[in-house]
Protein backbone atom coordinates (compact mmCIF):
# COMPACT_ATOMS: atom_id res chain seq x y z
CA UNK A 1 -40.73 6.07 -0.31
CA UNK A 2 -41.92 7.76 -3.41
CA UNK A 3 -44.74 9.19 -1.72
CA UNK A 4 -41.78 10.81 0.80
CA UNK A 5 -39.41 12.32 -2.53
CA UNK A 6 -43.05 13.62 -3.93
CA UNK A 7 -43.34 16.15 -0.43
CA UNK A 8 -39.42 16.69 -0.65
CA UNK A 9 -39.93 18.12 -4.49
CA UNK A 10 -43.34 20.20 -3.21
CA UNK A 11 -41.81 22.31 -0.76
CA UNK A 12 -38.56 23.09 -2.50
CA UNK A 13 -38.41 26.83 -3.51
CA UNK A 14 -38.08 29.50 -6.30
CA UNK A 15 -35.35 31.05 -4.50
CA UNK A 16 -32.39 28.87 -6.69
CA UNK A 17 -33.95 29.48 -9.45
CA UNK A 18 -33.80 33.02 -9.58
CA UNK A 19 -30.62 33.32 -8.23
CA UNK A 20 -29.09 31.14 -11.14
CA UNK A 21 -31.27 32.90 -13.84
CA UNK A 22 -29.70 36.51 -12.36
CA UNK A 23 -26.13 35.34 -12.94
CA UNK A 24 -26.82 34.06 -16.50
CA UNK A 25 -24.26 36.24 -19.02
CA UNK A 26 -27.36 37.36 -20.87
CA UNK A 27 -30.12 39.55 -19.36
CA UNK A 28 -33.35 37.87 -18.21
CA UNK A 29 -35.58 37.16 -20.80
CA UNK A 30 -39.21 36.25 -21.12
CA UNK A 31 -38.71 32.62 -20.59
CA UNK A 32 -36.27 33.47 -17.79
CA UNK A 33 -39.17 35.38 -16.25
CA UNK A 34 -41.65 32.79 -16.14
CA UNK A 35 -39.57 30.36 -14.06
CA UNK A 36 -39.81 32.87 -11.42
CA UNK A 37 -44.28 32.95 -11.56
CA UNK A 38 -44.26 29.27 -11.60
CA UNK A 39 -43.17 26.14 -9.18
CA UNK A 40 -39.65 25.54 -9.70
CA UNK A 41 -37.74 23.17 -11.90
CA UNK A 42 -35.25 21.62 -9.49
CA UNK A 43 -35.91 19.78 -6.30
CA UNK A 44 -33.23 19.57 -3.45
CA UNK A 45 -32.82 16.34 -2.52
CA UNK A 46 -29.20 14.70 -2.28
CA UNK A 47 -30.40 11.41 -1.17
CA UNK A 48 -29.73 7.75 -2.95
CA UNK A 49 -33.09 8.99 -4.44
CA UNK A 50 -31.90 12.55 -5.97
CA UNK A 51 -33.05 11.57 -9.57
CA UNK A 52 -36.58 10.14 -8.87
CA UNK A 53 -38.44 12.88 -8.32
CA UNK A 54 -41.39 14.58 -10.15
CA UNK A 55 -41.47 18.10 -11.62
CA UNK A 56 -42.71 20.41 -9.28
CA UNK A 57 -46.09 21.82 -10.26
CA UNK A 58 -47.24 19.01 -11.91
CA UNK A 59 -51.54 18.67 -11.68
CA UNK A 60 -52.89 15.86 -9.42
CA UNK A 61 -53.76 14.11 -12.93
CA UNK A 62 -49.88 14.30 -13.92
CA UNK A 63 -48.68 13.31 -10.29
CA UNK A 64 -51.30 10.14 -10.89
CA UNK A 65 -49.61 9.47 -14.15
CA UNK A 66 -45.77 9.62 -13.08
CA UNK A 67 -46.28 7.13 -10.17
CA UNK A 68 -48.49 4.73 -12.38
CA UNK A 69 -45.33 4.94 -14.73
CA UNK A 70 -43.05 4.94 -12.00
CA UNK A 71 -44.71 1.54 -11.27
CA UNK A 72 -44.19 -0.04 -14.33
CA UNK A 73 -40.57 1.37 -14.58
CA UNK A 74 -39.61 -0.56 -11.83
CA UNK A 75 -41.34 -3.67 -12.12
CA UNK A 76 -39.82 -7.16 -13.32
CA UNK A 77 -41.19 -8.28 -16.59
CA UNK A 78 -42.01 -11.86 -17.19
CA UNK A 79 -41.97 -14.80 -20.61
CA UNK A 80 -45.05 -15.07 -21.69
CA UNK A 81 -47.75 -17.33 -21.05
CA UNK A 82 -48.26 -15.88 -17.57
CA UNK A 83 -51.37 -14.89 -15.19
CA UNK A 84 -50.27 -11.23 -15.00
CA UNK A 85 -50.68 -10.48 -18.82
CA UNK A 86 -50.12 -7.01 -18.66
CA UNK A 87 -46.25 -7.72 -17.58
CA UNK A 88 -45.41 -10.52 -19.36
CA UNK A 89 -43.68 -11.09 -22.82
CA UNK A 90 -39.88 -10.70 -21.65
CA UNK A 91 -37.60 -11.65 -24.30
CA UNK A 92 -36.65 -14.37 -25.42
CA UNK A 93 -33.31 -12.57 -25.82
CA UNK A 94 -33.25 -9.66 -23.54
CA UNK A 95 -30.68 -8.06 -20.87
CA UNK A 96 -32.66 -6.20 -18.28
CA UNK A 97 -35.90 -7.34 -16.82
CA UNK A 98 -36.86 -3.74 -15.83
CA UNK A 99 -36.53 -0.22 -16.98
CA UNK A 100 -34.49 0.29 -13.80
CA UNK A 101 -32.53 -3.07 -14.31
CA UNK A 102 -30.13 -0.58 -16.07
CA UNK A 103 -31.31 2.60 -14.82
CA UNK A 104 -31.19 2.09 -11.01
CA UNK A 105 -33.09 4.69 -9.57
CA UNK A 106 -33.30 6.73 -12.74
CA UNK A 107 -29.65 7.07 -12.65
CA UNK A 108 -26.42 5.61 -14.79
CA UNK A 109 -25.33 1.95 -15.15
CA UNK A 110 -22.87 0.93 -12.60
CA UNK A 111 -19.51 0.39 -14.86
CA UNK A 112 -18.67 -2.93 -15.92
CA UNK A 113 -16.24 -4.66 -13.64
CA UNK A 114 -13.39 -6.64 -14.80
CA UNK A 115 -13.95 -9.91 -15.09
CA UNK A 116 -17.55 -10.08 -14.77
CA UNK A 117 -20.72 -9.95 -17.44
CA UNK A 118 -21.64 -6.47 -18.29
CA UNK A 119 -25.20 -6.04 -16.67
CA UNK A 120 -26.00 -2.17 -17.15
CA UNK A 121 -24.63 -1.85 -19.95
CA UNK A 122 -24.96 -3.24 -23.48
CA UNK A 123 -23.28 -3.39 -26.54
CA UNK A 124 -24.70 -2.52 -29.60
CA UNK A 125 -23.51 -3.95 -32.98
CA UNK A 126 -23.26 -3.62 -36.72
CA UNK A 127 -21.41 -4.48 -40.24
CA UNK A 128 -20.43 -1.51 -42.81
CA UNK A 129 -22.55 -0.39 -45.01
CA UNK A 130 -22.49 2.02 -47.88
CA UNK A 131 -26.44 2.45 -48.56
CA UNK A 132 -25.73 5.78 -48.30
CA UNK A 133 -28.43 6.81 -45.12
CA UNK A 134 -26.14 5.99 -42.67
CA UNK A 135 -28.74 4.37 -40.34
CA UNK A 136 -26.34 1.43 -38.49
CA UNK A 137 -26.57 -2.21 -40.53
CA UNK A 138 -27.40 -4.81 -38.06
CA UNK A 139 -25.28 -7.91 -38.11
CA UNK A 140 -27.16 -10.53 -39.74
CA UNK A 141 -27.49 -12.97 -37.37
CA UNK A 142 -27.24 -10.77 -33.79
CA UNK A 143 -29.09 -7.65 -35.24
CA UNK A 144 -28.10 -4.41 -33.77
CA UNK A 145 -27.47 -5.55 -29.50
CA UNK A 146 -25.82 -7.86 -28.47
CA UNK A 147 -28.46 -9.95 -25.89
CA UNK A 148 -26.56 -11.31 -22.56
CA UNK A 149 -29.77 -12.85 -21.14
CA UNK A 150 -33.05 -15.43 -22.30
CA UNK A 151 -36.11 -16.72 -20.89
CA UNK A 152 -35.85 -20.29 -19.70
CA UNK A 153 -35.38 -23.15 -22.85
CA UNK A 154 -33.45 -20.58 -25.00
CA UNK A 155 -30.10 -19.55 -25.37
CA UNK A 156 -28.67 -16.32 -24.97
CA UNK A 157 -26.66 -14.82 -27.33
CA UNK A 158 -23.61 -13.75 -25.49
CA UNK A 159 -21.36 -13.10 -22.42
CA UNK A 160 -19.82 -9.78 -22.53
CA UNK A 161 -16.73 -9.04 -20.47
CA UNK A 162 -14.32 -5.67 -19.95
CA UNK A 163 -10.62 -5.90 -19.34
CA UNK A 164 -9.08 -3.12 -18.53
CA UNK A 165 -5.60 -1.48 -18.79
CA UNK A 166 -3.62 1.19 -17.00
CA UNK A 167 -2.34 4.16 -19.38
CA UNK A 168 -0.07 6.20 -17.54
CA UNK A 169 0.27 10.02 -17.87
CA UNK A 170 1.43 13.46 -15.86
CA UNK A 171 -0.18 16.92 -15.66
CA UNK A 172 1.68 20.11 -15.92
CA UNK A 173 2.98 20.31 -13.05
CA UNK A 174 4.34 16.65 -12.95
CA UNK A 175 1.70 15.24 -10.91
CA UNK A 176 0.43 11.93 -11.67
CA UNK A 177 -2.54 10.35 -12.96
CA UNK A 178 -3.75 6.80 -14.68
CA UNK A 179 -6.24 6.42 -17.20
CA UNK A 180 -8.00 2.91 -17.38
CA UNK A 181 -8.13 2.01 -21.00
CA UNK A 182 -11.08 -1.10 -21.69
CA UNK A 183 -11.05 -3.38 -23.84
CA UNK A 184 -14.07 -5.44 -24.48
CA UNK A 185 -14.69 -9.30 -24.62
CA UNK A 186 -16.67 -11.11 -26.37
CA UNK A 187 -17.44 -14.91 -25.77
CA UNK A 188 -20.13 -17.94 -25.69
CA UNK A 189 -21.35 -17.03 -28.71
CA UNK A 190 -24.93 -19.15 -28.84
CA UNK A 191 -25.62 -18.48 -32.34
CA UNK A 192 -22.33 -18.78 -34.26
CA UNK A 193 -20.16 -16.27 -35.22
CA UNK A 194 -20.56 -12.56 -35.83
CA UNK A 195 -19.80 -11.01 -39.27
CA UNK A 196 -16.14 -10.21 -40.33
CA UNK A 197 -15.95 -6.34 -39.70
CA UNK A 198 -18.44 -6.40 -37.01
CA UNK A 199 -18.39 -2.96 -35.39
CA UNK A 200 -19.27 -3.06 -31.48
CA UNK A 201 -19.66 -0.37 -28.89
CA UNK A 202 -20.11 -0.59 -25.43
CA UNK A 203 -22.92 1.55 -24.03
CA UNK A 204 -23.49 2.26 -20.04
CA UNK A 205 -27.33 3.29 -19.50
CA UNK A 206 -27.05 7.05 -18.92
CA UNK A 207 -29.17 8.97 -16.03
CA UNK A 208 -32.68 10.24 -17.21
CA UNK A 209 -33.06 13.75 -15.51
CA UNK A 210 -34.50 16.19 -17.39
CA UNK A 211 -35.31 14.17 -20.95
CA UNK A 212 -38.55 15.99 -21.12
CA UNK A 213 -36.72 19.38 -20.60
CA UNK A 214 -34.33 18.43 -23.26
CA UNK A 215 -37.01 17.07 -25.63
CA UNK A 216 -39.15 20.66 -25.64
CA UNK A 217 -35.97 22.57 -26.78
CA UNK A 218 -37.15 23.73 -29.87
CA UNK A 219 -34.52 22.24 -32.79
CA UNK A 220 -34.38 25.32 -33.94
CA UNK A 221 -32.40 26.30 -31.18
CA UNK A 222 -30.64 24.06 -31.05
CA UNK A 223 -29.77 24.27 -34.38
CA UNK A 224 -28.57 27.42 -34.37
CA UNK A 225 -25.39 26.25 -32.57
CA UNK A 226 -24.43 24.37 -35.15
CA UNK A 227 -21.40 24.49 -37.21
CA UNK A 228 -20.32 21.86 -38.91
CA UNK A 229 -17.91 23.39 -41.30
CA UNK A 230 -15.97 25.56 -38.38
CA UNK A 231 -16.12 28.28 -40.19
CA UNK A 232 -15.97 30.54 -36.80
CA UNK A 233 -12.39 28.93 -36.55
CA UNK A 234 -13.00 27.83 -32.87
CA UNK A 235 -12.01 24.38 -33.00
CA UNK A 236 -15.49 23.48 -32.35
CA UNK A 237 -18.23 22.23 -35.15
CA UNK A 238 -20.88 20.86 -33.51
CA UNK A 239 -23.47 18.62 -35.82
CA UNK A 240 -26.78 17.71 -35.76
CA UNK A 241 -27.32 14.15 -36.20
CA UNK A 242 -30.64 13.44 -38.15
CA UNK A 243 -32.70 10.27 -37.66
CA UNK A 244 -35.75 8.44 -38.58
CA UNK A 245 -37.99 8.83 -36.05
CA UNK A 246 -40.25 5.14 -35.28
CA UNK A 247 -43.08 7.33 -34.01
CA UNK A 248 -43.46 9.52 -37.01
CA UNK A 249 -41.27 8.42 -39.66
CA UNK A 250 -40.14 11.70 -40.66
CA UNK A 251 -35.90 12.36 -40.59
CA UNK A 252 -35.85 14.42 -37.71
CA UNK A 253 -33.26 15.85 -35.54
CA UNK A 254 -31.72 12.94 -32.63
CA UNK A 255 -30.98 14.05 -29.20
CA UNK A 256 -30.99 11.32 -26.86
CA UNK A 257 -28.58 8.01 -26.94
CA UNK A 258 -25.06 8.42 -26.43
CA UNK A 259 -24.70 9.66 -30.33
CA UNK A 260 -28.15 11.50 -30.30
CA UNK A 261 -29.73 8.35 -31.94
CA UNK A 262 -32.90 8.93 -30.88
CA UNK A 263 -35.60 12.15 -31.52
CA UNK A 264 -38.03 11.44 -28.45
CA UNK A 265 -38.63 10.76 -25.39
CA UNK A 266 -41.24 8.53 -26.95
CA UNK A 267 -38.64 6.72 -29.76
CA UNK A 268 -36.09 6.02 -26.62
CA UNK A 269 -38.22 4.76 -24.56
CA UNK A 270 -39.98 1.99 -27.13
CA UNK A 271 -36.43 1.25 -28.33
CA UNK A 272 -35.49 0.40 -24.70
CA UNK A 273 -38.36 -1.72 -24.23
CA UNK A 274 -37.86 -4.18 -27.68
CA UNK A 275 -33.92 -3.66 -27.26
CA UNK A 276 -33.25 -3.96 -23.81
CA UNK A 277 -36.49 -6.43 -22.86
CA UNK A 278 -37.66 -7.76 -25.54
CA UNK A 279 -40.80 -6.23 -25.20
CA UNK A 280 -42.79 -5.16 -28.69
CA UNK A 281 -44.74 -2.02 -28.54
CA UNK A 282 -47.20 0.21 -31.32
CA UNK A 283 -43.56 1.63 -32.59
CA UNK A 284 -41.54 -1.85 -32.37
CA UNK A 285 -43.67 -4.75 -33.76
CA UNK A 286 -41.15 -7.39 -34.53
CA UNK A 287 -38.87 -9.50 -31.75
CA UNK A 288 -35.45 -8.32 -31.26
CA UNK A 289 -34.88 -11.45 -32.57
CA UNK A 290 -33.00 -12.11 -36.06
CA UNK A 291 -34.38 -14.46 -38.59
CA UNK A 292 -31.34 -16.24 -38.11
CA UNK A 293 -31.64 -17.42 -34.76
CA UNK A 294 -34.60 -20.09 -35.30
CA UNK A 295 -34.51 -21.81 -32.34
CA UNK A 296 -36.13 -18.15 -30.85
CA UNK A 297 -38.56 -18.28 -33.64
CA UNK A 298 -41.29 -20.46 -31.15
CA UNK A 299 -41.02 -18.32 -28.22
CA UNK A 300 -44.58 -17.77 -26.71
CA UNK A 301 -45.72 -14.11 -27.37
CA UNK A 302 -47.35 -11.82 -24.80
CA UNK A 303 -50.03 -10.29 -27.11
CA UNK A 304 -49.28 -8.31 -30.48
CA UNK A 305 -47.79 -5.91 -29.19
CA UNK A 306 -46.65 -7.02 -25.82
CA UNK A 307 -46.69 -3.04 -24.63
CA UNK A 308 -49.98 -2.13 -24.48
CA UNK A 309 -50.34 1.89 -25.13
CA UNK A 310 -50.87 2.97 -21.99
CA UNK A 311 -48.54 1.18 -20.03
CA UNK A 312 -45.74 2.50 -23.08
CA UNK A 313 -47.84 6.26 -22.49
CA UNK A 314 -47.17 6.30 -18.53
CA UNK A 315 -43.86 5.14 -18.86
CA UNK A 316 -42.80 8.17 -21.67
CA UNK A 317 -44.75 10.72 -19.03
CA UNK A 318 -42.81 9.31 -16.11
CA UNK A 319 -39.50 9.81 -17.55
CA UNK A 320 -40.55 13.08 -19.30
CA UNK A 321 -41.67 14.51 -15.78
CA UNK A 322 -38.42 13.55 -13.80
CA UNK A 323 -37.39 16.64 -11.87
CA UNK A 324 -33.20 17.68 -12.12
CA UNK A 325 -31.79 17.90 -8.44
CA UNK A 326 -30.72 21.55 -7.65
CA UNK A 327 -27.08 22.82 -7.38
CA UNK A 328 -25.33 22.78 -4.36
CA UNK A 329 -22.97 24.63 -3.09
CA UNK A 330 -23.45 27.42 -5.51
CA UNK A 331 -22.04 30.01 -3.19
CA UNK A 332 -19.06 28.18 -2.04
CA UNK A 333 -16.30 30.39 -3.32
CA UNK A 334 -14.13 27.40 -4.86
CA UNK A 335 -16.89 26.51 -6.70
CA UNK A 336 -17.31 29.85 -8.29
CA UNK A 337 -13.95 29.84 -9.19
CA UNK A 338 -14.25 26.70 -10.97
CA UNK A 339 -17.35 27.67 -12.75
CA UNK A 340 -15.27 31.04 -14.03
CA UNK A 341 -12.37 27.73 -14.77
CA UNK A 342 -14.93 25.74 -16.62
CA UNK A 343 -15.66 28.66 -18.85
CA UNK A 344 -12.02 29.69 -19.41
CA UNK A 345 -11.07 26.76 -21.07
CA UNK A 346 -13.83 26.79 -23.23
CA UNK A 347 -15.74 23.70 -22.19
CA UNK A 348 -18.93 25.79 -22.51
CA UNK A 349 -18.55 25.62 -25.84
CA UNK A 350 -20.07 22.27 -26.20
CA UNK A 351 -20.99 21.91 -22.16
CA UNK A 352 -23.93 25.09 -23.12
CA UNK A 353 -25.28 26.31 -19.98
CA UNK A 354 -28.51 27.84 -20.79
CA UNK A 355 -31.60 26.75 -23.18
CA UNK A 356 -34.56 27.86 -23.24
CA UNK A 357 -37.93 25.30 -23.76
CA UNK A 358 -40.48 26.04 -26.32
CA UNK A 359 -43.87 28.11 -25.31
CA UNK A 360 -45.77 25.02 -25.96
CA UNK A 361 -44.27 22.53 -24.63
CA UNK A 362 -46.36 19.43 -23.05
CA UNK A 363 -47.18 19.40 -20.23
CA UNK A 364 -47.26 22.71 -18.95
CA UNK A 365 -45.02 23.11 -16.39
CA UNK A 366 -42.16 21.89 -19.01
CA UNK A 367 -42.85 25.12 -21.37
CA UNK A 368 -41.32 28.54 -21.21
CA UNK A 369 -38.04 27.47 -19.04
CA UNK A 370 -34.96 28.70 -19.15
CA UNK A 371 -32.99 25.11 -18.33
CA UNK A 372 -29.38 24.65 -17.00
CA UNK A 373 -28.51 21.21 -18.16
CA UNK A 374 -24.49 21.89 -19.68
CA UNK A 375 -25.09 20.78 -22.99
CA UNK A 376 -25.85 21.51 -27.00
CA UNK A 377 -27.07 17.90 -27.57
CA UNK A 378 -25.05 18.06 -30.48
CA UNK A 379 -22.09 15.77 -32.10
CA UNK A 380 -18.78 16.41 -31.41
CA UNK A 381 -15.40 14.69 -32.72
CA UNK A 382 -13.89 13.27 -29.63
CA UNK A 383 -10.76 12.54 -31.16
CA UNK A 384 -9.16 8.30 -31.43
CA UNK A 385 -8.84 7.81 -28.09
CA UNK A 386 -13.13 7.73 -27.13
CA UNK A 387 -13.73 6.57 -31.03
CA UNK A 388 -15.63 3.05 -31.36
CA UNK A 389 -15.39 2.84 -35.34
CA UNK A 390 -19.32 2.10 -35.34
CA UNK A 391 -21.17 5.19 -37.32
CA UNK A 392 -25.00 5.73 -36.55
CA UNK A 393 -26.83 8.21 -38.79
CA UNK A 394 -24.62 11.07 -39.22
CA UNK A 395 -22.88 9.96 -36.19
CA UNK A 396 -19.37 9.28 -37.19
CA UNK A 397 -17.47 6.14 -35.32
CA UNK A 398 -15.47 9.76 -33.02
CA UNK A 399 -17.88 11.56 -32.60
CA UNK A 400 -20.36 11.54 -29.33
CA UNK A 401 -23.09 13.79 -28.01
CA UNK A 402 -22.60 16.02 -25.60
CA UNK A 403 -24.05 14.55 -22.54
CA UNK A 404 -25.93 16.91 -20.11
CA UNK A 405 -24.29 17.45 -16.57
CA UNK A 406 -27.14 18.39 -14.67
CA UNK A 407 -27.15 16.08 -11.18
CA UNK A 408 -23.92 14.84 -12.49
CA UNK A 409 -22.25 15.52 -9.11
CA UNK A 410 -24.45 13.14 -7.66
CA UNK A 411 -24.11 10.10 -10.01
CA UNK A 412 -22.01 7.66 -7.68
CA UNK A 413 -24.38 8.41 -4.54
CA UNK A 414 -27.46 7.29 -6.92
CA UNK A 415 -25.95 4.47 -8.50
CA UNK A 416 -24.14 3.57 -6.14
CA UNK A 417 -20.96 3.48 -8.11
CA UNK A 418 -19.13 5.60 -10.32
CA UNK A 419 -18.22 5.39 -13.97
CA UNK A 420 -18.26 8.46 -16.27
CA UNK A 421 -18.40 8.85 -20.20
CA UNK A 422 -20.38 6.42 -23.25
CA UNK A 423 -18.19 3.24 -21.45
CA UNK A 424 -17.83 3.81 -18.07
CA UNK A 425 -14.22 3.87 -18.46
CA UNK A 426 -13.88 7.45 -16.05
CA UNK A 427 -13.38 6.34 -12.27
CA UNK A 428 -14.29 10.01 -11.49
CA UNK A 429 -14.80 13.41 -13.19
CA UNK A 430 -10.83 14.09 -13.35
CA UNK A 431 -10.28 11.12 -15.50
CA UNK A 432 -13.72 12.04 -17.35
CA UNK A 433 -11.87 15.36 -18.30
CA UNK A 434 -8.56 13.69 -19.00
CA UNK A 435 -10.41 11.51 -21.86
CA UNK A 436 -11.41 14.27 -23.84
CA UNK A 437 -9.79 14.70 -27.22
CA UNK A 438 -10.70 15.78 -30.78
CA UNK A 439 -12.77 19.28 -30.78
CA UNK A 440 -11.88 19.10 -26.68
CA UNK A 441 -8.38 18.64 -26.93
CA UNK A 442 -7.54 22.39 -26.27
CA UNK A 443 -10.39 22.41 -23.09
CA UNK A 444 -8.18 19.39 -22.06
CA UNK A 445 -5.21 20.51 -22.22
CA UNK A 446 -5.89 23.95 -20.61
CA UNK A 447 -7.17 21.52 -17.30
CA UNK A 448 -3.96 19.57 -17.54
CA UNK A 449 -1.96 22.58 -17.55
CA UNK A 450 -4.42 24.47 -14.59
CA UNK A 451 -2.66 24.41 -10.92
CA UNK A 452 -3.46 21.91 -8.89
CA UNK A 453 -5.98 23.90 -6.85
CA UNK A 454 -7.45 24.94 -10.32
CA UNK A 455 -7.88 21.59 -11.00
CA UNK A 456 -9.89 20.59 -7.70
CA UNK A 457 -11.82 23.64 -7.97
CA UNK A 458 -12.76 22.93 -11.54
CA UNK A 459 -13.75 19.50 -10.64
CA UNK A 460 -15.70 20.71 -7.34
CA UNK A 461 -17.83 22.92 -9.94
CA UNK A 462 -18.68 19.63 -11.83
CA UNK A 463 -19.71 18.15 -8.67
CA UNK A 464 -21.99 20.89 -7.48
CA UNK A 465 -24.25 20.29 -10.62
């Protein structure tokens, strides 16, 4: 099957690609220009597979190296003592036993449905603090993630259920709509309570398109677009939320995670891997496991670390070489209208359209692009409504990264569900929009307001991305 989206990403064309770079506002530049000498970014497929694809261009060596981490993506880990050591130390707390346990086919978590355990999804989890970093506190006993599964002979630490709620409201023109408000539950508690104040958030496992893209924007790029103080008087001040990287230990600027928690392609991925699996690695050493919870404290071990650093290597090149799917329907006259909608109400203020990757950017065919991907992979406020209370880094408890909206449009024929925002709470891209508040109340309200045709052609621009 791979083998199949591997020919399907080969013989797509430069055509799209210079068509979109020609109707960028600015003129083409230098990096624009080298998209057109080299294979293309984006690969047409709109298949259940749309967001497993390799880059284009990519050497035999590189091809070799995204299906060996393809491999190991997709394959079950297993507790440790087993016969197939170079897959086994799984938990003992974990919630996924794969990469793509969460990430089905490189794409979102299906959103939690009500009244059964969150499975692609997590919930992450801290007390206050006033240490003055702002790096998140774990709870004591639970740490930082709440763990829904364990390995046989342990307990696990928690069910997680969502409820959910119907919040009424009308557009303009009196036309109806219902947003579904969550509310999250939290029972079967295996190691006793969690601490008074304990802040939770629930996370749904975003798609992975285009992290390496996003990764070789240079931060001083993206820097540039921030403006934290508003002193353009736009409404908008985007932030930069700086972290401590695991891989280098240096503060750093974030730009992945749901509140740009994490600076790498590299940090995410290792995080996943202890967080999500259980799994130690060169950057994660320790079990996700709290000192607390004793009874975990004799779990076998699958080496020291469990990750060995080439399995960890090919898994960071196989999500840093995942191609973006192509627009569609770029032509189609509602869509352009949309687009020309989208910009209007000033959702391109956070939504960016263009970046451009740095000149030496690894590997090669990542380097030099001019990149579509609808975001500044900065913080925003997003007003009380989206808030979770829980702070990370600079990250206040409103404010949220812009996520990307490349291959947005085909989310729910990947995942094979839909469920938009940090939550999942958005049934579909409407309600998505409706949810905005804080630096995007004015872009909301300008879509409330649109005509009803507006409105569909707004939201058939989102899905052509």
């Amino acid at each position: 099957m791979k083998q199949g989206l591997l020919w399907r990403a080969l013989v797509s064309t430069w055509f799209l690609i210079a068509c979109d770079a020609a109707r960028d506002d600015a003129a083409l530049d230098g990096a624009a220009a080298t998209n057109l000498d080299r294979a293309p970014l984006e690969v047409h497929d709109v298949s259940h597979d749309a967001f497993g694809a390799p880059l284009p261009g990519l050497s035999d060596r590189e091809r070799a190296s995204f299906f060996v981490g393809n491999s190991y993506f997709n394959q079950n880990w297993v507790s440790a003592p087993s016969s197939v050591s170079s897959r086994d130390g799984l938990g003992p707390l974990f919630n996924a036993r794969s990469c793509s346990g969460c990430h089905f086919k490189d794409g979102r978590g299906r959103a939690p449905e009500p009244g059964q355990p969150v499975r692609t999804a997590l919930v992450r989890i801290s007390v206050p603090t006033s240490d003055g970093t702002g790096a998140p506190r774990p709870d004591p006993r639970y740490g930082d993630q709440l763990q829904g599964d364990a390995v046989t002979g342990f307990a696990r630490e928690a069910d997680v259920f969502v409820r959910y709620r119907e919040q009424p409201g009308r557009f303009a023109d009196g036309a109806a709509y219902s947003l579904r408000v969550p509310r999250l539950e939290i029972t079967a508690l295996g190691f006793g309570p969690l601490s008074d104040g304990v802040l939770t958030s629930l996370r749904s496992a975003p798609a992975l398109v285009g992290m390496g893209l996003l990764e070789a924007v240079p931060e001083a790029e993206l820097l540039l677009r921030v403006d934290a103080d508003d002193r353009d008087r736009d409404g908008i001040s985007g932030r930069a939320n700086q972290v401590v990287s695991a891989s280098t230990g240096a503060r750093t600027l974030g730009r992945f995670g749901w509140k740009a928690e994490q600076p790498s392609v590299l940090d995410q991925t290792a995080a996943a891997f202890v967080g999500d699996m259980g799994i130690t690695s060169r950057l994660f050493a320790e079990e996700n496991q709290t000192s607390e919870q004793e009874a975990c404290a004799g779990a076998a071990s699958g080496g020291a670390p469990e990750l060995e650093d080439d399995v960890l290597d090919s898994v960071v090149n196989y999500v840093r070489t995942l191609a973006v799917p192509a627009r569609r329907d770029r032509d189609d006259a509602e869509v352009l209208r949309g687009e020309h909608l989208f910009a209007i109400a000033r959702c391109t203020a956070c939504h960016t359209p263009k970046l451009t990757t740095a000149n030496d950017a690894v590997p090669r065919e990542l380097a030099g692009r001019t990149i579509h991907p609808y975001t500044d992979l900065l913080l925003h406020d997003m007003g009380p409504l989206l808030a979770d209370r829980r702070p990370s880094w600079q990250a206040t408890g409103s404010e949220w990264r812009t996520a990307p909206l490349w291959g947005i449009g085909l989310v729910e024929r990947v995942s094979g569900g839909s469920g938009f925002l940090h939550d999942g709470r958005a049934r579909d891209l409407r309600e998505a929009v409706l949810w905005h508040g804080g630096e995007a109340e004015l872009a909301k309200q300008s879509f409330v307001r649109m005509r009803a045709d507006d409105r569909r052609a707004l939201i058939h621009f989102l899905e052509s991305l």
